[in-house]
N, C-alpha and C. Protein backbone atom coordinates (compact mmCIF):
# COMPACT_ATOMS: atom_id res chain seq x y z
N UNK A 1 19.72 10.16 15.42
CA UNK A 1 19.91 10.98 14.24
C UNK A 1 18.97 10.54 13.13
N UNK A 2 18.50 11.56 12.36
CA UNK A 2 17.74 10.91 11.14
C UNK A 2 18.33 11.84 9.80
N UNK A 3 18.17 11.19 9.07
CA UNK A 3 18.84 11.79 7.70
C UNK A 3 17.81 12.31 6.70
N UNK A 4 17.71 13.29 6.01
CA UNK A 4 16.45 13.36 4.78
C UNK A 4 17.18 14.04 3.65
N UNK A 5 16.96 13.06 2.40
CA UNK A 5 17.19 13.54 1.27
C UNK A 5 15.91 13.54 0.42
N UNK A 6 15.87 14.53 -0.26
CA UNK A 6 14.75 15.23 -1.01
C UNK A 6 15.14 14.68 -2.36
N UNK A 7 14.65 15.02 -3.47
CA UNK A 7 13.91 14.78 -5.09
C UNK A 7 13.27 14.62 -5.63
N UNK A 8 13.20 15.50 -7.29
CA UNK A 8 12.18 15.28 -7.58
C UNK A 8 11.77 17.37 -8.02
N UNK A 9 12.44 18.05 -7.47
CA UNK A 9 12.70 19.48 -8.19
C UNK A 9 13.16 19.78 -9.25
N UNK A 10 12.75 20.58 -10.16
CA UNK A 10 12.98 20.84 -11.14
C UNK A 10 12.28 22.59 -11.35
N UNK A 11 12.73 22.03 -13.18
CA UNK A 11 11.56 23.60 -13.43
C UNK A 11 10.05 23.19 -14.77
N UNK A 12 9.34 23.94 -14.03
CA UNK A 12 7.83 23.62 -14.68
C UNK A 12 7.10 24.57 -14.81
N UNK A 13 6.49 24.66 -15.80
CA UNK A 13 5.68 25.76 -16.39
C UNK A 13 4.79 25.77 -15.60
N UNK A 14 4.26 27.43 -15.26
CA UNK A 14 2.56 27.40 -14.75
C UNK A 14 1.98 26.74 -14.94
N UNK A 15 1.13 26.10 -14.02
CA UNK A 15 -0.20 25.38 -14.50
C UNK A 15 0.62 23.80 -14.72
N UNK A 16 1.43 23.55 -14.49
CA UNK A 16 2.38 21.74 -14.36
C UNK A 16 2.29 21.14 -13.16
N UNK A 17 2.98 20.38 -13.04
CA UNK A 17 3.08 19.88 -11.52
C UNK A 17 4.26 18.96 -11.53
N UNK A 18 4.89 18.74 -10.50
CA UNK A 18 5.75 18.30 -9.44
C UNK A 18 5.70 17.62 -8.44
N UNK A 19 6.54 15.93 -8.68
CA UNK A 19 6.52 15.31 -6.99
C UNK A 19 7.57 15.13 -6.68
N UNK A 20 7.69 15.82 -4.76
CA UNK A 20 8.69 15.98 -4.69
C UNK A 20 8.85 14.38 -3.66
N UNK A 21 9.60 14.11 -3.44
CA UNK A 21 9.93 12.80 -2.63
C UNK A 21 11.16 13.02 -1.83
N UNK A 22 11.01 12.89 -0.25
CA UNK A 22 11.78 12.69 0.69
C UNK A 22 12.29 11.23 1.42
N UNK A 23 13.35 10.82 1.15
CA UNK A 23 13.70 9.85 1.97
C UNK A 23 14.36 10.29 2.88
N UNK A 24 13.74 9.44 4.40
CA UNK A 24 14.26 9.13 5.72
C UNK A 24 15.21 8.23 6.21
N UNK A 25 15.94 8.59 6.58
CA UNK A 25 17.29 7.17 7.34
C UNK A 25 17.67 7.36 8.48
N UNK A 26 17.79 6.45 9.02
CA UNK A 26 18.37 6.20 10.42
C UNK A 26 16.98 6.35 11.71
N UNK A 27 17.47 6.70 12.65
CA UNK A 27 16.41 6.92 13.88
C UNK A 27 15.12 7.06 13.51
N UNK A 28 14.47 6.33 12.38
CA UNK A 28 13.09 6.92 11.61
C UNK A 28 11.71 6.31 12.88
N UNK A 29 11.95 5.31 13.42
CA UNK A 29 11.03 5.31 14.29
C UNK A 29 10.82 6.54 15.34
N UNK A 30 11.58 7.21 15.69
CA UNK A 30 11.74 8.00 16.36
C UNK A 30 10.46 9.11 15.47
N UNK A 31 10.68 9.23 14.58
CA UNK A 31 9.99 10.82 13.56
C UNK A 31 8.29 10.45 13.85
N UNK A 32 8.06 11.63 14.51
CA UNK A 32 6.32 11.74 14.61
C UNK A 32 6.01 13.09 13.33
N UNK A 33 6.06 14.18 13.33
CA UNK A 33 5.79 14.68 12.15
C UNK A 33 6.57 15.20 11.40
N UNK A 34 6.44 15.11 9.93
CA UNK A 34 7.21 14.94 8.68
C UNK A 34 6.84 15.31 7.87
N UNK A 35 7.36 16.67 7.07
CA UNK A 35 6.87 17.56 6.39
C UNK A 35 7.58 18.47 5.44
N UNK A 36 7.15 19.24 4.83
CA UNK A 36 7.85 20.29 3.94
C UNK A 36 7.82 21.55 4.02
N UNK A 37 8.83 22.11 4.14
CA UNK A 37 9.19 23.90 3.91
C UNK A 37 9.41 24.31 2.63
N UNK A 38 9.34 25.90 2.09
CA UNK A 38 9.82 26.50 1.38
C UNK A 38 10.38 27.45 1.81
N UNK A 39 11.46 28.11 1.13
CA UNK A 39 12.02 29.09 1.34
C UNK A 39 12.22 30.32 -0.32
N UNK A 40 11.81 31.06 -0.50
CA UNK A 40 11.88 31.60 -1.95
C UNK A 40 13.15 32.34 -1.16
N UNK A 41 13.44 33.33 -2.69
CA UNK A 41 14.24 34.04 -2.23
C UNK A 41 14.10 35.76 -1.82
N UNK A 42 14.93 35.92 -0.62
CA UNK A 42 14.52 37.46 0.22
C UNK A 42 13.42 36.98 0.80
N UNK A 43 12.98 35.87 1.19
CA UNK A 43 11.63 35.42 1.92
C UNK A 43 12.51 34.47 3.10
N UNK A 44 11.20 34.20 4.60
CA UNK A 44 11.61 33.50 5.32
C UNK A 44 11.05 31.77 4.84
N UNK A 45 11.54 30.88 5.63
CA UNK A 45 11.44 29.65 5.40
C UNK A 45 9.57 29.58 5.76
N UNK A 46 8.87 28.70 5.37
CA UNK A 46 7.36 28.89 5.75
C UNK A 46 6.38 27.10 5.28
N UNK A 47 6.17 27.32 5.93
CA UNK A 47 5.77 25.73 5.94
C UNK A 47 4.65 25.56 4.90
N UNK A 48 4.88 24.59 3.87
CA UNK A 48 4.44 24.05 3.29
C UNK A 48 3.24 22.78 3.32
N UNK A 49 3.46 22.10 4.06
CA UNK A 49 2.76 21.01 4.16
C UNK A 49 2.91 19.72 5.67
N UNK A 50 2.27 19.52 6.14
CA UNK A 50 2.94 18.56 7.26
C UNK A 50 2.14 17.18 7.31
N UNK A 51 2.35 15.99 7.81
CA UNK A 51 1.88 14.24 8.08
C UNK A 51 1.98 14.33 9.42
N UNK A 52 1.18 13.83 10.34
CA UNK A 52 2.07 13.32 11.11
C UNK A 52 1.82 11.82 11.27
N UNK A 53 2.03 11.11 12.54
CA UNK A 53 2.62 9.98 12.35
C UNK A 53 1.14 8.69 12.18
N UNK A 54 -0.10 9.53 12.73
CA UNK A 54 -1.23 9.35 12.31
C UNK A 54 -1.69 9.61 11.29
N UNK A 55 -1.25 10.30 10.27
CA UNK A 55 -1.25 10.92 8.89
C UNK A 55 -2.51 11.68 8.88
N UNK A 56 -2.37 12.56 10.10
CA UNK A 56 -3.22 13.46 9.56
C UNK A 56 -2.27 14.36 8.89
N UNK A 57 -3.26 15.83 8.56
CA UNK A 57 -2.36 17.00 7.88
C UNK A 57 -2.98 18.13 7.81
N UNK A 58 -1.93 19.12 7.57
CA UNK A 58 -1.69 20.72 7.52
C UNK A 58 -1.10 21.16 5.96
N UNK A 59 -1.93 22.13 5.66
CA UNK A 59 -1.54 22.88 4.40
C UNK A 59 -1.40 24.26 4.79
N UNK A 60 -0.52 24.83 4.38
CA UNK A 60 -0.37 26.17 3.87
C UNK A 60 -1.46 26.52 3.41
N UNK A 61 -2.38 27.82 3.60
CA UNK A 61 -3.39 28.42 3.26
C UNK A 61 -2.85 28.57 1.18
N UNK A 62 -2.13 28.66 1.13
CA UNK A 62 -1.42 29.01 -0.43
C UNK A 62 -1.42 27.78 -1.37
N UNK A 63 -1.24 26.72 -0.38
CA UNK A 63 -1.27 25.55 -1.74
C UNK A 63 -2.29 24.70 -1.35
N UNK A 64 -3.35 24.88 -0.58
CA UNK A 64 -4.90 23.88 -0.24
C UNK A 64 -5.47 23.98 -1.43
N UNK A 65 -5.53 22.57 -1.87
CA UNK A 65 -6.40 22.12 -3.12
C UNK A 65 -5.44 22.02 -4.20
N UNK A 66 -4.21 22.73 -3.81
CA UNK A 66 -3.41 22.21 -4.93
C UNK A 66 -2.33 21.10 -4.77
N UNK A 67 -1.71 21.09 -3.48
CA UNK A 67 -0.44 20.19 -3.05
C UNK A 67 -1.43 19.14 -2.31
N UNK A 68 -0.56 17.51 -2.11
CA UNK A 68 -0.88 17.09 -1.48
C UNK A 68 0.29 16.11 -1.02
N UNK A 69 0.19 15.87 0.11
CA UNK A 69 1.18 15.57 1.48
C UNK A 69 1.05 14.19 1.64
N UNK A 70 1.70 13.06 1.72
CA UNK A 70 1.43 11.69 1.75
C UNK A 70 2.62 11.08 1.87
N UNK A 71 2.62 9.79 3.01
CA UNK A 71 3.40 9.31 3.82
C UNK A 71 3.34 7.74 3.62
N UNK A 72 4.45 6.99 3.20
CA UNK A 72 4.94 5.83 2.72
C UNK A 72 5.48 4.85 3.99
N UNK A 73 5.19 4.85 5.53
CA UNK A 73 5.83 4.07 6.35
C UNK A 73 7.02 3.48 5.51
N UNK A 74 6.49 2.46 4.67
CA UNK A 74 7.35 0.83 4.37
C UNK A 74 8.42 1.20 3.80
N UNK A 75 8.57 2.36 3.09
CA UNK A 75 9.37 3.19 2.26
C UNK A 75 9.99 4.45 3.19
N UNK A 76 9.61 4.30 3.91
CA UNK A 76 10.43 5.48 5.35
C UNK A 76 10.69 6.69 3.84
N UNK A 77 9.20 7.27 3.32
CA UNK A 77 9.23 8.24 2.54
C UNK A 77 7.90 8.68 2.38
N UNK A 78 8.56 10.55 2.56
CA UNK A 78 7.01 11.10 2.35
C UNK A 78 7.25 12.08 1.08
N UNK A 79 6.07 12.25 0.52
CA UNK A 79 5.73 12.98 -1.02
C UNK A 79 4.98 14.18 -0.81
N UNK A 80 5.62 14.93 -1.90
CA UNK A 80 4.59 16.34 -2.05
C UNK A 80 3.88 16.23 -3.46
N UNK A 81 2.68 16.22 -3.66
CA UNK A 81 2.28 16.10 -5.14
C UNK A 81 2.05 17.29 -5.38
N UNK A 82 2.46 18.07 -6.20
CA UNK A 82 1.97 19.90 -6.50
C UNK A 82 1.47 19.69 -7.63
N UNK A 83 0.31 20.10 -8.07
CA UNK A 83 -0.18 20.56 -8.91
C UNK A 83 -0.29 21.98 -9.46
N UNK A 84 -0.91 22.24 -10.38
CA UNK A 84 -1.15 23.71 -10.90
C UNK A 84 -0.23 24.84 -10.52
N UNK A 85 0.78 24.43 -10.52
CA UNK A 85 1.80 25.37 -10.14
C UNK A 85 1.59 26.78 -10.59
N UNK A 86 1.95 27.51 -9.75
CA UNK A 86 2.10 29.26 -9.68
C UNK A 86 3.46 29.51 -9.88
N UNK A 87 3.75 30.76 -9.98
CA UNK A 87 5.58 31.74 -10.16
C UNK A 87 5.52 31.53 -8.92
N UNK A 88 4.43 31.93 -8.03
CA UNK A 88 4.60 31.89 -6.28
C UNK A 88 5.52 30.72 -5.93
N UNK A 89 5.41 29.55 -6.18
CA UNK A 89 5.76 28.76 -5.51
C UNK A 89 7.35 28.12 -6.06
N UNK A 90 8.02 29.11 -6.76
CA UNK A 90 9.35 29.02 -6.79
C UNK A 90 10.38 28.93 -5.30
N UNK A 91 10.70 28.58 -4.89
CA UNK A 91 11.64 28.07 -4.08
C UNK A 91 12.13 26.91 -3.89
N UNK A 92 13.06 27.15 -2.93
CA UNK A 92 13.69 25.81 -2.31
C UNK A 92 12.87 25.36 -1.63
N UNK A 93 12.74 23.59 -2.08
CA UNK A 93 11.98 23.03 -0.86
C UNK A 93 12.66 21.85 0.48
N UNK A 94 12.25 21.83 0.95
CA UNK A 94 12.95 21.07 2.68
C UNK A 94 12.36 20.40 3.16
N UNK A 95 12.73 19.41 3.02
CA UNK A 95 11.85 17.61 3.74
C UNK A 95 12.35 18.28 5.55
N UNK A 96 11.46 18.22 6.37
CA UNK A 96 11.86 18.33 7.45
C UNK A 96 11.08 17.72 8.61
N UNK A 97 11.68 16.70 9.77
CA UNK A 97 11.38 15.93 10.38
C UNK A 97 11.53 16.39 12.32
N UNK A 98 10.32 16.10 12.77
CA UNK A 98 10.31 15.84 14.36
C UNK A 98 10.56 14.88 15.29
N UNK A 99 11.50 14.77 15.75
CA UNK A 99 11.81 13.24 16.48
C UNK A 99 12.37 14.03 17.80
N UNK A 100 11.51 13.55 18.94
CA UNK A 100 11.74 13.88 20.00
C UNK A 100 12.32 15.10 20.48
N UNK A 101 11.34 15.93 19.91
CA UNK A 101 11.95 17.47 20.42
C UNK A 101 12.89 18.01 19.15
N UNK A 102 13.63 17.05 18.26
CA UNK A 102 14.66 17.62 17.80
C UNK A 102 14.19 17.77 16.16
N UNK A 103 14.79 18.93 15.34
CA UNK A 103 14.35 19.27 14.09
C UNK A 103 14.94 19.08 12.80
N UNK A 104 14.68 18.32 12.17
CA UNK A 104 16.42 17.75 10.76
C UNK A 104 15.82 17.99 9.91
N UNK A 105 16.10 18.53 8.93
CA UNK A 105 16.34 18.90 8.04
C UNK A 105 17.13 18.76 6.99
N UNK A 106 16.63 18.45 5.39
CA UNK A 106 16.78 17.89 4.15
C UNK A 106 18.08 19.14 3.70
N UNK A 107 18.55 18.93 2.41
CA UNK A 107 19.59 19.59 2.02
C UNK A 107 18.66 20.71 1.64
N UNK A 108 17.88 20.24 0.98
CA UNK A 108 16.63 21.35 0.21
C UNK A 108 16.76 21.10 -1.49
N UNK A 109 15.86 21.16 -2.13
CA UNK A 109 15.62 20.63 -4.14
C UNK A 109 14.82 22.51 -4.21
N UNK A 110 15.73 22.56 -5.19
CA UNK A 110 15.09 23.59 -5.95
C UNK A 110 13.96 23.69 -7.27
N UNK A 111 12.96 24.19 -6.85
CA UNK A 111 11.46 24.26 -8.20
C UNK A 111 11.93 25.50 -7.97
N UNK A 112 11.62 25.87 -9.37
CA UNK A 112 11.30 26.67 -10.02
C UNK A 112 9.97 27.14 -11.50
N UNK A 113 9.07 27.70 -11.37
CA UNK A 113 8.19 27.89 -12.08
C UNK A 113 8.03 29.31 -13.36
N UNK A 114 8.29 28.84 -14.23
CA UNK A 114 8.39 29.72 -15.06
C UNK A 114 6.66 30.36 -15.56
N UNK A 115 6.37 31.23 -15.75
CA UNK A 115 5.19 31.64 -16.15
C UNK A 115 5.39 31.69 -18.13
């Protein structure tokens, strides 16, 4: 089993920024890639950002050059740094982890971006 709690959401004006921070617990050796979703609302869930255990990474065509994705081993914690925030990128966000086939998932932190 692995556990992920998120923080670090809030609300921020266009053009602000936001870090969001996920902690990992339990079975964390197990987690090869470790990453973030959004979900707005009347929208599907859509991936945000991913590490994996080599720390490479994947961006969303929507936040390249603005978010950045970064992974803490010693701290069994990974970060979203957002910058320049858009209205777009209002949603819930979701620390979410791969460990052997299986998919866990954070409670989810709500941003919100006011224009």
């Amino acid at each position: 089993q692995v556990q992920l709690v998120e923080s670090g959401g809030g609300l921020v004006q266009a053009g602000g920024s936001l870090r969001l921070a996920c902690a990992a617990s339990g079975s964390i050796y197990r987690i090869n890639d470790i990453g973030w979703y959004r979900q707005a609302p009347g929208k599907q869930r859509e991936l945000v950002a991913v590490i994996t255990r080599g720390c490479g990474t994947n961006y969303a065509e929507s936040v390249k050059g603005r978010f950045t994705i970064s992974r803490d081993s010693a701290k069994n914690a990974v970060y979203l740094q957002m910058n320049s925030h858009e209205p777009k990128d209002t949603a819930v966000y979701y620390c979410s982890a791969q460990a052997i086939g299986l998919t866990y998932w954070g409670q989810g932190t709500q941003v919100t971006v006011s224009s």
